[in-house]
N, C-alpha and C. Protein backbone atom coordinates (compact mmCIF):
# COMPACT_ATOMS: atom_id res chain seq x y z
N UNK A 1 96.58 74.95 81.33
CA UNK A 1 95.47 75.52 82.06
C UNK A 1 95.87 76.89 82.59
N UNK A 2 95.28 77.84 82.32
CA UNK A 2 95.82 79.30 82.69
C UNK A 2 94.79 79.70 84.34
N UNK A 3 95.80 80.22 85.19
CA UNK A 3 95.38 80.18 86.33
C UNK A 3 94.55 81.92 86.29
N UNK A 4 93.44 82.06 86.96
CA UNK A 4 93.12 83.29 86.99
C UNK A 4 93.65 83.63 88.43
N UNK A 5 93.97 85.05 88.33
CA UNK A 5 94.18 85.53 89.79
C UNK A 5 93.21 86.20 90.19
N UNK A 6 92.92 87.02 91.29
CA UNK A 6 91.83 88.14 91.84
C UNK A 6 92.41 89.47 91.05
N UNK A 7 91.33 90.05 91.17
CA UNK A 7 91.56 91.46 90.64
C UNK A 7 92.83 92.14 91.47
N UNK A 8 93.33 92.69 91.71
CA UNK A 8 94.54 93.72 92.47
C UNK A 8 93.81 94.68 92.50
N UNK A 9 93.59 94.96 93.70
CA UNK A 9 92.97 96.54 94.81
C UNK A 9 93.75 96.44 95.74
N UNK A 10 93.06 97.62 96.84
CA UNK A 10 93.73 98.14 98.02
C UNK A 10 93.25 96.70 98.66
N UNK A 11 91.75 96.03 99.19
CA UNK A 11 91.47 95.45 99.84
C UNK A 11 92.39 93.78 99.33
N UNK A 12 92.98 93.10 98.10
CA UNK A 12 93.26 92.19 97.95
C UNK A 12 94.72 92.04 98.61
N UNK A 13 95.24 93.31 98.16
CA UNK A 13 96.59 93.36 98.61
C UNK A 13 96.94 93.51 100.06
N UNK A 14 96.07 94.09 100.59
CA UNK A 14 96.22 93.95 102.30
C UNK A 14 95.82 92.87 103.01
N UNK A 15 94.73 92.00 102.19
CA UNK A 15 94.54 90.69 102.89
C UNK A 15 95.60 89.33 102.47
N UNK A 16 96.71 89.70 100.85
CA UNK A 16 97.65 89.07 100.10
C UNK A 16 98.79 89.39 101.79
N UNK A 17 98.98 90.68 102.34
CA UNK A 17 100.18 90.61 103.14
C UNK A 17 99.63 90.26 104.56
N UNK A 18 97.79 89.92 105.00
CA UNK A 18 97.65 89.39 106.21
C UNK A 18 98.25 88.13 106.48
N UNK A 19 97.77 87.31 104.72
CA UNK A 19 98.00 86.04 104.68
C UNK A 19 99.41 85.89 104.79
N UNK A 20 100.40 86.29 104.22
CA UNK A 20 101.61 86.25 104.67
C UNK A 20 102.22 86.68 105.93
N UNK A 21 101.32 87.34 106.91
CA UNK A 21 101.91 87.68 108.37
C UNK A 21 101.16 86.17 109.03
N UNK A 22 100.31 85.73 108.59
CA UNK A 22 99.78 84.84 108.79
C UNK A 22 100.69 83.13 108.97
N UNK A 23 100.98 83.16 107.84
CA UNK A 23 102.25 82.18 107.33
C UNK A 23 103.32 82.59 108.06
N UNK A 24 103.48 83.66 108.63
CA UNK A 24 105.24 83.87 109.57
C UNK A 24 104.63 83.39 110.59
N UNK A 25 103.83 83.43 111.44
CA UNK A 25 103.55 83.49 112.88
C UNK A 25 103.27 81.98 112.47
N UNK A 26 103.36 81.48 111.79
CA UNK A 26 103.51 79.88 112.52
C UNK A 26 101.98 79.60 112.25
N UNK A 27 100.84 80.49 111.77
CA UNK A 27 99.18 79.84 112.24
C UNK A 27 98.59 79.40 111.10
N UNK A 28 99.08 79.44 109.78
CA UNK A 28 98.41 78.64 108.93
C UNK A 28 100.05 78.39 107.70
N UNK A 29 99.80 76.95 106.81
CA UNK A 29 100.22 75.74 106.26
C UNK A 29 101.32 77.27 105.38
N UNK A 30 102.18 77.05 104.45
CA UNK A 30 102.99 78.15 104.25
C UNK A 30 102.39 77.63 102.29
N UNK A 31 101.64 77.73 101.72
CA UNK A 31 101.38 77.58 100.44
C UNK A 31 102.37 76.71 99.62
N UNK A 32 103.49 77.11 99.61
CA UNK A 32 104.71 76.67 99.15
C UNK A 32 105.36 75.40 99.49
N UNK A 33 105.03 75.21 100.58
CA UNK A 33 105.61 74.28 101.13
C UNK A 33 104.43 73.22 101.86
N UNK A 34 103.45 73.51 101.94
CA UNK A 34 102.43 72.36 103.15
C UNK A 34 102.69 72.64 104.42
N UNK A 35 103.41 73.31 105.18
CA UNK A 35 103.89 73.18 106.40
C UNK A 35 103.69 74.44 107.51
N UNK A 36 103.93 74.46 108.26
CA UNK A 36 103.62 75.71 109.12
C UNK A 36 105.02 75.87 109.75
N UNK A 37 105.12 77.27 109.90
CA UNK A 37 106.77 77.63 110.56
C UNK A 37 106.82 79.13 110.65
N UNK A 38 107.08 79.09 112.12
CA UNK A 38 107.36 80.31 112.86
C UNK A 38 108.68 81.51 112.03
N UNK A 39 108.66 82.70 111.58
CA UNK A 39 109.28 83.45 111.30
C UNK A 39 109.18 85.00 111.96
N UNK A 40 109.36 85.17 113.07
CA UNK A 40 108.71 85.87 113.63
C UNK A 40 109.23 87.48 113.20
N UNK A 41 110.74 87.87 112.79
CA UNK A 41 111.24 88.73 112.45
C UNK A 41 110.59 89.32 111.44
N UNK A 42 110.41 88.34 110.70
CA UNK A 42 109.36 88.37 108.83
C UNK A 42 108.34 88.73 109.44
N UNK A 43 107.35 88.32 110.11
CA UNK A 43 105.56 88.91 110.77
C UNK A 43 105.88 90.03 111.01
N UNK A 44 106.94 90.85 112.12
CA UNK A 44 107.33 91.65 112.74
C UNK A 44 107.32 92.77 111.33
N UNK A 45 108.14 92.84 110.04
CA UNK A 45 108.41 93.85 109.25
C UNK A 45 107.13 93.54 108.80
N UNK A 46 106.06 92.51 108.39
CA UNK A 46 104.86 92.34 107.58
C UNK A 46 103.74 93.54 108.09
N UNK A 47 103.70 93.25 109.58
CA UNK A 47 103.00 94.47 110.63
C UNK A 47 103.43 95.89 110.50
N UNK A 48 104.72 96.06 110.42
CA UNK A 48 105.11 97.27 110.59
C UNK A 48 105.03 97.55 108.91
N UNK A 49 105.01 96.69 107.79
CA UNK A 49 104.39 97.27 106.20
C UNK A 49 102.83 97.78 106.49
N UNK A 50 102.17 96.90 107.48
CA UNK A 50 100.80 97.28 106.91
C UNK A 50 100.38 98.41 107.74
N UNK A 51 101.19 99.21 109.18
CA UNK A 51 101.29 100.14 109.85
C UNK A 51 101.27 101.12 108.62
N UNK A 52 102.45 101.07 108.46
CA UNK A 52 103.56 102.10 106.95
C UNK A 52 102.18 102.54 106.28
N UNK A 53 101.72 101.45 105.69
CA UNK A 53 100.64 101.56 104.73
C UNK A 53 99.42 102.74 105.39
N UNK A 54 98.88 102.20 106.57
CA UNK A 54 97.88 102.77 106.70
C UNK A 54 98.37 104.84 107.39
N UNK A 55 99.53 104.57 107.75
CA UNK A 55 99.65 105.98 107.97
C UNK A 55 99.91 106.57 106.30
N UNK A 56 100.43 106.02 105.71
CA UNK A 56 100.75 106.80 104.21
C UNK A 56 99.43 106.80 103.41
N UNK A 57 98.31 106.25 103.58
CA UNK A 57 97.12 105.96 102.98
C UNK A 57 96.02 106.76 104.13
N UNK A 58 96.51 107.50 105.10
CA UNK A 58 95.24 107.87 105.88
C UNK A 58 94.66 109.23 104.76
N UNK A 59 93.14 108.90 104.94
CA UNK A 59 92.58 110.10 103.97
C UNK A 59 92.11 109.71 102.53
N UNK A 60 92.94 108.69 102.08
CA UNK A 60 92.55 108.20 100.80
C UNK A 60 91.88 106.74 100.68
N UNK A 61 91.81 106.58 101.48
CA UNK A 61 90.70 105.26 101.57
C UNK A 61 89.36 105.35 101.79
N UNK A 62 88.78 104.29 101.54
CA UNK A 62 87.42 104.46 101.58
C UNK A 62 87.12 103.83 103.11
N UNK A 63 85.97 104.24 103.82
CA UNK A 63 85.11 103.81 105.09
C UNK A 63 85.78 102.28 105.04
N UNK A 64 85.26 101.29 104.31
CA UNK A 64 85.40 100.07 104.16
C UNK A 64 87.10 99.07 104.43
N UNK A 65 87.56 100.06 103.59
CA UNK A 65 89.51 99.79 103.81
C UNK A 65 90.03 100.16 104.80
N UNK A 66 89.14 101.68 105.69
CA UNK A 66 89.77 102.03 106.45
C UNK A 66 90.25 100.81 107.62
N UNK A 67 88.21 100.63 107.60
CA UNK A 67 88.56 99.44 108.76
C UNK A 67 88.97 98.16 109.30
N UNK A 68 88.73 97.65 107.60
CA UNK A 68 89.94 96.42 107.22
C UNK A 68 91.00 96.69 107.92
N UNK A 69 91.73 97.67 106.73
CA UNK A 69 93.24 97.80 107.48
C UNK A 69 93.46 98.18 108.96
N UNK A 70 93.04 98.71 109.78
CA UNK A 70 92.80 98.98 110.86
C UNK A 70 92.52 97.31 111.77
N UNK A 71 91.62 96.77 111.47
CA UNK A 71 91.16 95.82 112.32
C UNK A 71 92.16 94.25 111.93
N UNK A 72 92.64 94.77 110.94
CA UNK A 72 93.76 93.54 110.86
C UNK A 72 95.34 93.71 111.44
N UNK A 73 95.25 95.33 111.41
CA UNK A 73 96.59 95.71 112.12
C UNK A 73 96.52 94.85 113.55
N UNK A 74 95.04 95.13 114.03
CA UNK A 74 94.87 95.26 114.92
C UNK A 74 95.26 93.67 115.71
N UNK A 75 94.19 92.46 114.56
CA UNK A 75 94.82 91.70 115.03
C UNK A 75 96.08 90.59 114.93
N UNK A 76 96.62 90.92 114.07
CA UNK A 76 97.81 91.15 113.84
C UNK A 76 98.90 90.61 115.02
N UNK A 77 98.33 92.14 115.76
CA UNK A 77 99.40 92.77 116.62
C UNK A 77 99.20 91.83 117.85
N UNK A 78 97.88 91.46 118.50
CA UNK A 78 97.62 90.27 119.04
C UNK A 78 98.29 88.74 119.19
N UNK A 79 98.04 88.21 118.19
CA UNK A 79 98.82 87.19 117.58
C UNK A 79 100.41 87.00 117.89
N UNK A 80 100.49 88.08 117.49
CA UNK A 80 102.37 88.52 117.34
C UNK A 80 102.47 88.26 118.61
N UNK A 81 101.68 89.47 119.25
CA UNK A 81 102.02 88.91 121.12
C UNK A 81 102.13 87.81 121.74
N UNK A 82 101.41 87.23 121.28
CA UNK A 82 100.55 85.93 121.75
C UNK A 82 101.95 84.83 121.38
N UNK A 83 102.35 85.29 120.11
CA UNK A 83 103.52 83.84 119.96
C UNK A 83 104.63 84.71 120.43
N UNK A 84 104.89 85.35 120.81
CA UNK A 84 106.34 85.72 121.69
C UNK A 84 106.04 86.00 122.95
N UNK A 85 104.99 85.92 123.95
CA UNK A 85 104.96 85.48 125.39
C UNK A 85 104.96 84.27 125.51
């Protein structure tokens, strides 16, 4: 059975590394495994990739990506807080 994947864009790939900041912070099942588990160092560089990203990408995105990437940095960065207080 051949698996299809999603197309690869700007918008798949930034929500491919939410889901993985996602999976560090402990808040959803880790694909691989069934399980949930805190990696907080791993979230920590995942945030600071999708920072990286959006300063090296300012200007070339569209309205739509801008604010994706923006509003996931955003909460993100929340979260992160939230499991290390």
């Amino acid at each position: 059975m051949e698996c299809r994947l999603p197309k690869i864009d700007f918008s798949t790939f930034i929500l491919s590394l939410n889901s993985s900041a996602l999976v560090q912070l402990g808040l959803m099942e880790d694909p691989a495994t069934g399980q949930k588990g805190k990696n907080l160092p791993l979230a920590q560089q995942t945030i600071d990739t999708l920072v990286m990203l959006e300063e090296k990408t300012r200007g070339n995105l569209t309205p739509d990506e801008e604010n994706m990437l923006k509003n996931i940095i955003y909460e993100l960065r929340m979260l992160y807080v939230k499991e290390t207080v």
